[in-house]
Protein backbone atom coordinates (compact mmCIF):
# COMPACT_ATOMS: atom_id res chain seq x y z
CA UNK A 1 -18.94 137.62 -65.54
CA UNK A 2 -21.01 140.62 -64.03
CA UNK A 3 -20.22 143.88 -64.25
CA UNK A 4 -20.52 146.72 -61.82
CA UNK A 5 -20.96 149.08 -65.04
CA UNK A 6 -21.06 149.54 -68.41
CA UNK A 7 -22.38 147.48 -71.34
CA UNK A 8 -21.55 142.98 -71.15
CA UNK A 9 -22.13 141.15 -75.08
CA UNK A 10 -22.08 137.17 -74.04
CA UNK A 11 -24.24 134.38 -75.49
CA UNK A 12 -24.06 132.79 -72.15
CA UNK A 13 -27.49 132.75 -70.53
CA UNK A 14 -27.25 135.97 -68.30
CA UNK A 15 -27.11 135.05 -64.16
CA UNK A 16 -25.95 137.21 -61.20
CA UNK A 17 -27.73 139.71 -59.26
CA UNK A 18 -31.26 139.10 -60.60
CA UNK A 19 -31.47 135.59 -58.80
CA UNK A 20 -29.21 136.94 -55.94
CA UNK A 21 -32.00 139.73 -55.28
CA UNK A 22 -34.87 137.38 -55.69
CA UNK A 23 -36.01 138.57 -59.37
CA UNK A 24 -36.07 135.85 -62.13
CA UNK A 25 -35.09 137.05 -65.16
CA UNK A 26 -37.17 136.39 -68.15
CA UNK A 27 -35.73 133.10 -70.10
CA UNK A 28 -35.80 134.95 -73.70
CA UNK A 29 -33.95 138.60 -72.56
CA UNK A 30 -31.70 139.04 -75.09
CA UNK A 31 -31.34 142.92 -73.75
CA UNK A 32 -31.26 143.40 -69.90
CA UNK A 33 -30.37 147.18 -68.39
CA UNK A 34 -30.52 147.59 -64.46
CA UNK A 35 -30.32 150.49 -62.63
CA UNK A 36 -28.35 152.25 -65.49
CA UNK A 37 -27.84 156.03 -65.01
CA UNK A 38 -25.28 158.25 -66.87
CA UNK A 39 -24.04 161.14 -65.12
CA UNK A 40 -21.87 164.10 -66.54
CA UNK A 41 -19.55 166.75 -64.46
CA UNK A 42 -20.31 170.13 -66.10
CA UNK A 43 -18.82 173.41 -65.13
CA UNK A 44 -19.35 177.05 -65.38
CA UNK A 45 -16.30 178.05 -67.47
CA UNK A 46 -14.92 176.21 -70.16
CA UNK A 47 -10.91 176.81 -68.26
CA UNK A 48 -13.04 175.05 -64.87
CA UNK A 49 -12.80 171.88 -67.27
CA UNK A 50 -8.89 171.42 -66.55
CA UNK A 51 -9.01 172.38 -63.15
CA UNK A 52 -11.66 169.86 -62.41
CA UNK A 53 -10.05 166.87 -63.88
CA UNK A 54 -6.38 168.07 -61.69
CA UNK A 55 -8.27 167.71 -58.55
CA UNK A 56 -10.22 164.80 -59.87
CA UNK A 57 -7.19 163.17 -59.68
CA UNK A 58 -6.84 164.36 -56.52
CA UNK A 59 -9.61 162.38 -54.99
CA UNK A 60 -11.71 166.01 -55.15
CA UNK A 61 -14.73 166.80 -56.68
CA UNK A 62 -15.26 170.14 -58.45
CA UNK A 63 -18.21 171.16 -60.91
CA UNK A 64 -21.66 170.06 -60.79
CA UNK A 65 -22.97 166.49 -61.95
CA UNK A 66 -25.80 166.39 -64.42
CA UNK A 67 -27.61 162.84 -64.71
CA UNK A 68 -28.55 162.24 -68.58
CA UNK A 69 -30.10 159.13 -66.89
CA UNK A 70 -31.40 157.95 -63.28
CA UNK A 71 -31.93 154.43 -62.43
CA UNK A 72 -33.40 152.86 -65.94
CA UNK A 73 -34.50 149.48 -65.34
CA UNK A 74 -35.94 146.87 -68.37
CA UNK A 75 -35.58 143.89 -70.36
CA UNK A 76 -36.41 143.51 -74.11
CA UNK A 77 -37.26 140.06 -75.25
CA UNK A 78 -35.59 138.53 -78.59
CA UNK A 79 -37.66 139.40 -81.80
CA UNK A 80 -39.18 142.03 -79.93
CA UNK A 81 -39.56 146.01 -81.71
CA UNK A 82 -39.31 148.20 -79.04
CA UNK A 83 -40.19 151.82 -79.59
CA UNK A 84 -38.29 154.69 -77.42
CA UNK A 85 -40.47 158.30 -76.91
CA UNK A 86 -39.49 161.41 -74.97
CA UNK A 87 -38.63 164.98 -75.46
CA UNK A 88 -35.82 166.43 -77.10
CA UNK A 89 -32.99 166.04 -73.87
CA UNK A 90 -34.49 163.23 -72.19
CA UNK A 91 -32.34 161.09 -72.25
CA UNK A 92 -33.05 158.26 -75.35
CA UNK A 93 -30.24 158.80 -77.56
CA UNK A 94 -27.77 158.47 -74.50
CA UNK A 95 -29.34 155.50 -73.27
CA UNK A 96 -29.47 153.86 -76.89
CA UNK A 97 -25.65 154.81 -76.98
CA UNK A 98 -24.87 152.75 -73.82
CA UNK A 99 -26.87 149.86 -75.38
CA UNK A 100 -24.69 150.28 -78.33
CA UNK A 101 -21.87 150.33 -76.50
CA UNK A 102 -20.31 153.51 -77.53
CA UNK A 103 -21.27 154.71 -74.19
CA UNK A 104 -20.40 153.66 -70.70
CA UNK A 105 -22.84 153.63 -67.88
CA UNK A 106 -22.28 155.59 -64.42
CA UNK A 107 -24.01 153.23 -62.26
CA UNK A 108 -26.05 149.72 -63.17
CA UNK A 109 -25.58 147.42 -65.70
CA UNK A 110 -26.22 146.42 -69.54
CA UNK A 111 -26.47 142.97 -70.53
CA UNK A 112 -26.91 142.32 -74.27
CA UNK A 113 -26.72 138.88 -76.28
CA UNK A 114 -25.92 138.90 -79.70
CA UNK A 115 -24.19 141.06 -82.59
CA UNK A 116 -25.31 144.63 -82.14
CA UNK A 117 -26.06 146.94 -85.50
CA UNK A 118 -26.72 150.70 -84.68
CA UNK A 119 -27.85 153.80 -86.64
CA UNK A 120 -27.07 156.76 -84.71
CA UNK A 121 -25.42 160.13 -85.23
CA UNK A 122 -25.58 161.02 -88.79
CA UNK A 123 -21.78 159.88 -90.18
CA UNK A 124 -21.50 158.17 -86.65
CA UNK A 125 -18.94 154.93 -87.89
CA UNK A 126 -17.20 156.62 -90.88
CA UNK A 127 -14.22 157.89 -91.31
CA UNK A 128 -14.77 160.83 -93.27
CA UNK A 129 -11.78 160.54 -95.06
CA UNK A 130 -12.24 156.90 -96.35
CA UNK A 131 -14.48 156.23 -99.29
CA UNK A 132 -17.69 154.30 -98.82
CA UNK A 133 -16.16 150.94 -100.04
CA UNK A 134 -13.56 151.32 -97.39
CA UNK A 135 -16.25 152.07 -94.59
CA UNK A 136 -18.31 149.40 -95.43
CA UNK A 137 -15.48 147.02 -95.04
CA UNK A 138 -14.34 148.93 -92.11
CA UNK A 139 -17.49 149.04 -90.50
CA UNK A 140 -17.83 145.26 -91.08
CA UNK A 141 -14.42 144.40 -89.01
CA UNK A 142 -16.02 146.47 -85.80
CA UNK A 143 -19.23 144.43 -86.15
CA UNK A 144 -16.84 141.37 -86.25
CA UNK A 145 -17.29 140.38 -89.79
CA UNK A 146 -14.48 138.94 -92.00
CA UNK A 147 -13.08 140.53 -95.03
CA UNK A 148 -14.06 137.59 -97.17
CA UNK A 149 -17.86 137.64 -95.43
CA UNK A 150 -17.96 141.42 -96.04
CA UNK A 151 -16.68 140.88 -99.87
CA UNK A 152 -20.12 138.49 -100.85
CA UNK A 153 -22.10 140.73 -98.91
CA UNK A 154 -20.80 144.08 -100.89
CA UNK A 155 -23.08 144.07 -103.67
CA UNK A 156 -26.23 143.41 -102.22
CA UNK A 157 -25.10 146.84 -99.80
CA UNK A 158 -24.48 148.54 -102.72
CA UNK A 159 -27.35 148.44 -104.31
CA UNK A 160 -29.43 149.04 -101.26
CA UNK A 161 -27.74 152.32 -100.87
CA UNK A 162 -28.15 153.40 -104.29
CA UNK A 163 -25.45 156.15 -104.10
CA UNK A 164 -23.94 155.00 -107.70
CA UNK A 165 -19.88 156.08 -108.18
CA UNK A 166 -19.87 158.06 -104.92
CA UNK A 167 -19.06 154.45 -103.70
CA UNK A 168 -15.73 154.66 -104.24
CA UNK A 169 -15.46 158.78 -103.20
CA UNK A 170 -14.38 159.72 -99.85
CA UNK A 171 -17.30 160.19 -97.23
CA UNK A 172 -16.88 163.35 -96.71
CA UNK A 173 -18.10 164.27 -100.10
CA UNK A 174 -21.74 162.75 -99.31
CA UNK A 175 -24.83 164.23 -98.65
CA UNK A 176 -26.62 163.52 -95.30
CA UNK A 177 -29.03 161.27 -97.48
CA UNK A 178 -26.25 159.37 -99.03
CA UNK A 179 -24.73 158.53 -95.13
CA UNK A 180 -27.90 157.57 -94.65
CA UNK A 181 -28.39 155.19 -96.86
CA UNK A 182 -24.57 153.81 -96.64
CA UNK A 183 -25.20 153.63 -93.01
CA UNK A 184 -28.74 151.95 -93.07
CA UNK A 185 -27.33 149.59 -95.71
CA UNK A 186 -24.47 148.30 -93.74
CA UNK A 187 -26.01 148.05 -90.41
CA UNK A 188 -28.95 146.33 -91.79
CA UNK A 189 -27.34 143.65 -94.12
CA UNK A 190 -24.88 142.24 -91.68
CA UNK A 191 -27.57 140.25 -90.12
CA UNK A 192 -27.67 141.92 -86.43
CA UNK A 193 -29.65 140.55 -83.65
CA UNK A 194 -30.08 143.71 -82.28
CA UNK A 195 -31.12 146.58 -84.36
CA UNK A 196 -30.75 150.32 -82.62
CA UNK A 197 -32.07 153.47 -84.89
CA UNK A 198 -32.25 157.08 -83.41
CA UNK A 199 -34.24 159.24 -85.70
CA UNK A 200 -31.80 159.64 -88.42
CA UNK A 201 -34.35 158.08 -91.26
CA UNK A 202 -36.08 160.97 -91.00
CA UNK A 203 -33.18 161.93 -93.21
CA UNK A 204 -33.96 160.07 -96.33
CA UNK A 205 -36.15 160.94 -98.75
CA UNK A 206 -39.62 159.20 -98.86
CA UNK A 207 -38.66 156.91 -101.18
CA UNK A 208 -35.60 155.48 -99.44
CA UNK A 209 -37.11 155.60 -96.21
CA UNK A 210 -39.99 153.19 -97.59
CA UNK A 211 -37.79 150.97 -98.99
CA UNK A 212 -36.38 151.31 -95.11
CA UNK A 213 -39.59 150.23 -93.58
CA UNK A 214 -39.72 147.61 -95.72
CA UNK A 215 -36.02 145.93 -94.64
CA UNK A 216 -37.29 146.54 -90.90
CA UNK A 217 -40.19 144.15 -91.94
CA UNK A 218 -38.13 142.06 -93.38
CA UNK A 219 -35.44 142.24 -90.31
CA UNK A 220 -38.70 141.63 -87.64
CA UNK A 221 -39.94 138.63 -89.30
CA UNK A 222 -36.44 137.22 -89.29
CA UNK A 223 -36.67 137.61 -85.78
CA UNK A 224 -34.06 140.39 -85.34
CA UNK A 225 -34.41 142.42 -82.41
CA UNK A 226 -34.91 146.30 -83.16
CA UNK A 227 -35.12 149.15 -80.95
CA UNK A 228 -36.66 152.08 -82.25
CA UNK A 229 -36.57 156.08 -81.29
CA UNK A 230 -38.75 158.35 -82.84
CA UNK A 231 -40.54 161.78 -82.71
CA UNK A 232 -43.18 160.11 -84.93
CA UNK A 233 -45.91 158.72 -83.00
CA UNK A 234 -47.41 156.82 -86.00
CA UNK A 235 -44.41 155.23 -86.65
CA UNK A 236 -43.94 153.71 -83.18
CA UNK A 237 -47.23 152.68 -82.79
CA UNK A 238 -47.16 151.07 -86.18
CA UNK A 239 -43.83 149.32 -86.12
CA UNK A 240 -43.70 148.51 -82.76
CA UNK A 241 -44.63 145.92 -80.05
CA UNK A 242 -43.58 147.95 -76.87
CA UNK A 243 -42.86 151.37 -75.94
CA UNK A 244 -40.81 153.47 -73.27
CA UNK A 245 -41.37 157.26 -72.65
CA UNK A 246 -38.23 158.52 -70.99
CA UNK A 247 -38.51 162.23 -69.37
CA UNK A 248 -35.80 164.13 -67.59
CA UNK A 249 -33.51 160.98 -67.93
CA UNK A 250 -35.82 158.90 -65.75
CA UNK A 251 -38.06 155.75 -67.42
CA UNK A 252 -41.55 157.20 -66.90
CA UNK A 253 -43.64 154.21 -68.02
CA UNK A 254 -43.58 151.49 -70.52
CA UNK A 255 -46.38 149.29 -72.40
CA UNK A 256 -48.44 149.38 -74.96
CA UNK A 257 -47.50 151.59 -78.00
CA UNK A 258 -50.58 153.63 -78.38
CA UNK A 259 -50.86 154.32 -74.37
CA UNK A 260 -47.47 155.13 -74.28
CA UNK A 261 -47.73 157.31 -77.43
CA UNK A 262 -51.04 158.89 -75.54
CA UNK A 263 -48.87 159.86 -72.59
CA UNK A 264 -46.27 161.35 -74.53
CA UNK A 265 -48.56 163.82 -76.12
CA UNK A 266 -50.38 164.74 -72.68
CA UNK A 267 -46.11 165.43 -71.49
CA UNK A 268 -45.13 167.27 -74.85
CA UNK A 269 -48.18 169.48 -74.32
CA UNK A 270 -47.20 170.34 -70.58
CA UNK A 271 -50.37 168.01 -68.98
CA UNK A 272 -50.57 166.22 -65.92
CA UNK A 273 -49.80 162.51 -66.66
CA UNK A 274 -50.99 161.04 -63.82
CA UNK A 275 -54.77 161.50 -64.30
CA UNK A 276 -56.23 158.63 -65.41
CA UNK A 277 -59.40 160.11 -67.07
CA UNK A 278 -59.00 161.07 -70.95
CA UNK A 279 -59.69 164.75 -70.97
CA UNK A 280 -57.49 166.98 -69.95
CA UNK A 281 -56.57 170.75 -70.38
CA UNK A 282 -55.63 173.89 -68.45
CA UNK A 283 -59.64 174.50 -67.81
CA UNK A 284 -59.86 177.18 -69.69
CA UNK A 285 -62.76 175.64 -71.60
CA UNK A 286 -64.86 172.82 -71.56
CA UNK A 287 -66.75 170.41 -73.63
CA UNK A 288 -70.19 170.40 -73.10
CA UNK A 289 -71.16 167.71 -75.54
CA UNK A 290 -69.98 165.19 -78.63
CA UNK A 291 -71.70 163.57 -81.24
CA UNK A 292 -71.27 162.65 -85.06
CA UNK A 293 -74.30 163.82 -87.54
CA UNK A 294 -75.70 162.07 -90.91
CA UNK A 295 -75.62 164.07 -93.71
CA UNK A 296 -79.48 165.20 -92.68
CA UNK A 297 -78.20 166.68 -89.30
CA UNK A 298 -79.41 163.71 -87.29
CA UNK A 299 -77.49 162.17 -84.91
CA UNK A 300 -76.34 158.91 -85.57
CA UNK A 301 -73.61 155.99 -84.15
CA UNK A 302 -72.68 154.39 -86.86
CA UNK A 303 -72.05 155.60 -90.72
CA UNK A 304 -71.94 153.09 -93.79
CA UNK A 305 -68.40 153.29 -95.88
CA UNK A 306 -68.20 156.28 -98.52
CA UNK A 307 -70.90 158.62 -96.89
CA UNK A 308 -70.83 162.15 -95.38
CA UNK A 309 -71.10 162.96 -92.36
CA UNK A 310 -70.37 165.54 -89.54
CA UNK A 311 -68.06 165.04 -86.26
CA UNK A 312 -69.75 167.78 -84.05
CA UNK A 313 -68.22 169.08 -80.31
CA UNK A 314 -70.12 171.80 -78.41
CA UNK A 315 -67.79 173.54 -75.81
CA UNK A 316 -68.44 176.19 -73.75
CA UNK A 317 -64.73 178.95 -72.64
CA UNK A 318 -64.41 179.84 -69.01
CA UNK A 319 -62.28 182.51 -69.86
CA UNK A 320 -61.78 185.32 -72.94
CA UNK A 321 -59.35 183.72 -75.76
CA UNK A 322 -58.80 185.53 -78.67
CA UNK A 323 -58.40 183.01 -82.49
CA UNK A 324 -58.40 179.36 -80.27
CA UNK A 325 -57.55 176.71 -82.42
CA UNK A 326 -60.04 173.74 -82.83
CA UNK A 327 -58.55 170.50 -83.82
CA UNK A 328 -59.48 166.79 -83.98
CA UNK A 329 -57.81 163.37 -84.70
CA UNK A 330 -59.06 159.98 -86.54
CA UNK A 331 -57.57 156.94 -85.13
CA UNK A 332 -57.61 153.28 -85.24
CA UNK A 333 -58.64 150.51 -82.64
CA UNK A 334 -54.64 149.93 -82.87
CA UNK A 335 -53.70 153.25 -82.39
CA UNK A 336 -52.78 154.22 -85.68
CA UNK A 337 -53.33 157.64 -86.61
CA UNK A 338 -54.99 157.91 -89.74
CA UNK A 339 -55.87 161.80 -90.31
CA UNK A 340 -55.42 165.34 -87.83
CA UNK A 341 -56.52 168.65 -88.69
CA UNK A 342 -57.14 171.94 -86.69
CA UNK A 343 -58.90 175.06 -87.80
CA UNK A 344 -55.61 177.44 -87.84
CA UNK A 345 -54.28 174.43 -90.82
CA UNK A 346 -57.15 174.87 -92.97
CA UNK A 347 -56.87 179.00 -92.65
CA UNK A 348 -59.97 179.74 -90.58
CA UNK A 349 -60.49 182.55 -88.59
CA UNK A 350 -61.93 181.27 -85.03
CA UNK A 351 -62.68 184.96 -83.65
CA UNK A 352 -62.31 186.59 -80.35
CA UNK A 353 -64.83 184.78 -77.42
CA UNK A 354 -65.61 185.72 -73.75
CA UNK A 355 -66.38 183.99 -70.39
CA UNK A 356 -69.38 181.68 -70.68
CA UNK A 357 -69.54 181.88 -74.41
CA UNK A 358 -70.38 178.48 -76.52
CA UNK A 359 -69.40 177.43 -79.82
CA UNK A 360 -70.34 174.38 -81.92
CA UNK A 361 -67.27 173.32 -84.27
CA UNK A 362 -68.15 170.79 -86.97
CA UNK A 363 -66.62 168.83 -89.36
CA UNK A 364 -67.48 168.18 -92.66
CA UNK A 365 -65.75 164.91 -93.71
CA UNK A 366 -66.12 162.44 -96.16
CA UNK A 367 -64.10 159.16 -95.58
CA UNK A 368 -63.88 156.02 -97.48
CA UNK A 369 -63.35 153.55 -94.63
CA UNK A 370 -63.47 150.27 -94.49
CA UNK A 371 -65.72 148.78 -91.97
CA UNK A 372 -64.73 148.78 -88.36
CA UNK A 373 -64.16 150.85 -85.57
CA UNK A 374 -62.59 154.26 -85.13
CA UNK A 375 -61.81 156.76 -82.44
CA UNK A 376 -62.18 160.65 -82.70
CA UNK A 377 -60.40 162.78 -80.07
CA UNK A 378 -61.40 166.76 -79.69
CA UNK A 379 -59.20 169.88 -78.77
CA UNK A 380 -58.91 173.32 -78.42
CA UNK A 381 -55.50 175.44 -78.03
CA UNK A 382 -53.96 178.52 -77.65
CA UNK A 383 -52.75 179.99 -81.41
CA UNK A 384 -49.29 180.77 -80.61
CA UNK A 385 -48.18 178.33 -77.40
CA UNK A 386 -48.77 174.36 -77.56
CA UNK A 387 -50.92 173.96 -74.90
CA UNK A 388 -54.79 173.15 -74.68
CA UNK A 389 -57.46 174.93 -73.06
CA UNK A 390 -59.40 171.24 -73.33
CA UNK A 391 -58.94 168.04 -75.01
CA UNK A 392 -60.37 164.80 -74.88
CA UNK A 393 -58.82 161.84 -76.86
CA UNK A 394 -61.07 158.71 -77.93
CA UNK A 395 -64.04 160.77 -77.14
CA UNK A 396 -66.08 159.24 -79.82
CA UNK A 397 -66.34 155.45 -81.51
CA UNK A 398 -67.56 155.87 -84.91
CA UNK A 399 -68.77 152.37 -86.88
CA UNK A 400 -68.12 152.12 -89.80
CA UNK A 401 -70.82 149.95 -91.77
CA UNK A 402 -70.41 148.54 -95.26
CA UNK A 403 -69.70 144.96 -97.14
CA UNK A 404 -66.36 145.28 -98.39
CA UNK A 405 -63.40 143.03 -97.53
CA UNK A 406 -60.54 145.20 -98.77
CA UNK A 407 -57.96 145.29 -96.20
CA UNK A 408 -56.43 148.48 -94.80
CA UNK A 409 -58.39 151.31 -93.60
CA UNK A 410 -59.17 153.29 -96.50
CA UNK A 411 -61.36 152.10 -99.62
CA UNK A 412 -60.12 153.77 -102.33
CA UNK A 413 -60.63 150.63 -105.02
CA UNK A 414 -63.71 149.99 -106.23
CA UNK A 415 -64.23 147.78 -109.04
CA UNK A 416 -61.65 145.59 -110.94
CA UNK A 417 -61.79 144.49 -114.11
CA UNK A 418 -59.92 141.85 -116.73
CA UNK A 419 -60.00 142.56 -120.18
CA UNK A 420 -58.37 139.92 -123.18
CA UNK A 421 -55.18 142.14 -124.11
């Protein structure tokens, strides 16, 4: 059955408009949105509120309409991890609470197969008034689950969650950490095929959200489906397999995770994204020239595992800035961020520069990589607004040299050894 609007759960394969319109659906989809946008009537004066919902039912309009989301179109593939990026207001969390279904859409539809699990709102799912037992169980009849399932299944939540006696106290005694891991527990040990998590790990302490991590592994290679929003770049370029950057409740672009991840800092830092070269800036500087350096001041390429040496940028300011902050970034060929500093972090005074004035910023590292490739990006900003004067991401490709096959990126063992006890 198709829906005009809203959110459809079937196990059915999904037909309709897509084949009416010409578009074949892809065979896997176990998540299909079309067209979906989410509007809200907002009005000047709280007391407006009433009025507008009397002539409402008056066939009248009144108020202004404010679209949380415009026309969002994509599929998500079974076993897929799908990452979700935007600013704060731009629409993810109301999109990932239409796919959860606590939210209906305006206009276009939702399509989802399988048994939906979804971490949103802190406490979102409890009543604060029952204990965590009786939420657990309670939580288990929305998802469908029977008392008796829920009952062999208790333990095992239990002790994920960790929260001792405050099992059997009433939610509303719990710290956000504790709802967090009650919540991640539940949702994540009733065997969903669809996983949804807005942010609210971030929570947790570092232990628990670890231990997290490692149930999402465990959920992926099962083959569950998980959709993902995070501020945390590194996270969703780890984790993930796809990405969407939402802005101004409109899907922007989707692909890749470190692209999309790439984009997203170019939008949080006010950047046009539409240039397709990888410097960017208001102008107020430029680079003049990039290199690394051994540990004699020659320039080199390449750099074997455990050395010094220098990542070096000469720029030249078009205009006077007074304390700019230099910065660079260490990546991986997947995108995976592995260290980012900037001269106002480490406390040091950049001075006060005019028009046509040059500086040469270098940085002393020392970095026990393991062999491979790695990509250094360069910036300068303002001190007190987030916005560059230049930057230029990936604008170096160090090699990294040496014979060691630890895995990982950083070669912190050296030598084993095994003694008779």
């Amino acid at each position: 059955m198709q829906q005009s609007s809203g959110v459809q759960s079937e196990v059915s394969p999904i037909i309709g408009d897509w084949e009416q319109e010409g578009v074949r659906q892809p065979a896997d989809s176990i998540i299909t949105a079309r067209h979906v946008g989410k509007m809200y009537r907002l009005y000047d004066r709280p007391q407006d509120r009433l009025k507008g919902q009397i002539l409402r039912r008056l066939g009248k309009s009144y108020g202004w309409e404010f679209w949380a989301l415009q026309d969002v179109s994509f599929t998500v593939q079974r076993g897929e991890v799908l990452g979700i990026i935007g600013r704060n207001g731009s629409g993810k969390s109301t999109l990932l609470q239409i796919l959860a279904g606590v939210l209906q859409t305006t206009t276009g539809t939702v399509e989802i197969q399988g048994r939906v699990a979804a971490l949103l709102e802190l406490g979102s799912g409890f009543n604060p008034e029952y204990t965590g037992r009786e939420n657990v169980f309670m939580n288990g009849a929305i998802l469908g689950i029977s008392h008796v399932e829920m009952e062999e299944r208790f333990e095992e939540i239990a002790a994920f969650a960790d929260i001792g006696t405050f099992i059997d106290q009433p939610a509303k005694s719990y710290s956000s950490g504790m709802l967090v891991r009650l919540a991640f527990a539940v949702q994540t040990f009733v065997h969903p095929d669809i996983l949804i998590i807005d942010e609210v790990l971030a929570v947790g302490d570092v232990a628990f959200q670890r231990k997290c991590y490692r149930r999402i592994d465990a959920l992926r290679e099962r083959g569950c489906t998980i959709l993902l929003v995070s501020h945390d770049i590194n996270t969703v370029t780890h984790l993930c397999s796809r990405a969407l950057l939402i802005e101004g409740g409109h899907l922007i672009t989707q692909g890749a995770p470190a692209e999309i991840s790439e984009q997203y800092q170019k939008l949080l830092f006010g950047e046009e994204m539409s240039s397709p070269i990888q410097e960017y800036g208001d102008g107020s500087a430029e680079f003049l020239d990039v290199w690394f350096e051994n540990h004699h001041g020659e320039r080199v390429a390449s750099i074997a595992s455990d050395t010094d040496f220098g990542y070096c940028y000469r720029l030249r300011f078009l205009r006077p800035i007074v304390e700019p902050v230099f910065g660079m970034r260490i990546k991986s060929v997947h995108g995976v961020m592995l260290t980012a500093t900037n001269s106002q972090m480490m406390g040091l005074d950049t001075g006060r520069y005019e028009t046509k004035d040059e500086v040469v910023v270098r940085w002393k590292a020392y970095l026990p990589l393991t062999p491979g490739y790695y990509f250094f990006s360069c910036g300068c900003s303002y001190p007190d607004v987030d916005r560059f004067l230049c930057r230029r991401t990936d604008a170096l490709k160090l090699t990294v040299l040496g014979s060691t096959r630890n895995m990982g990126f950083v070669n912190v063992v050296h030598a084993v050894s095994v003694d008779i006890a």
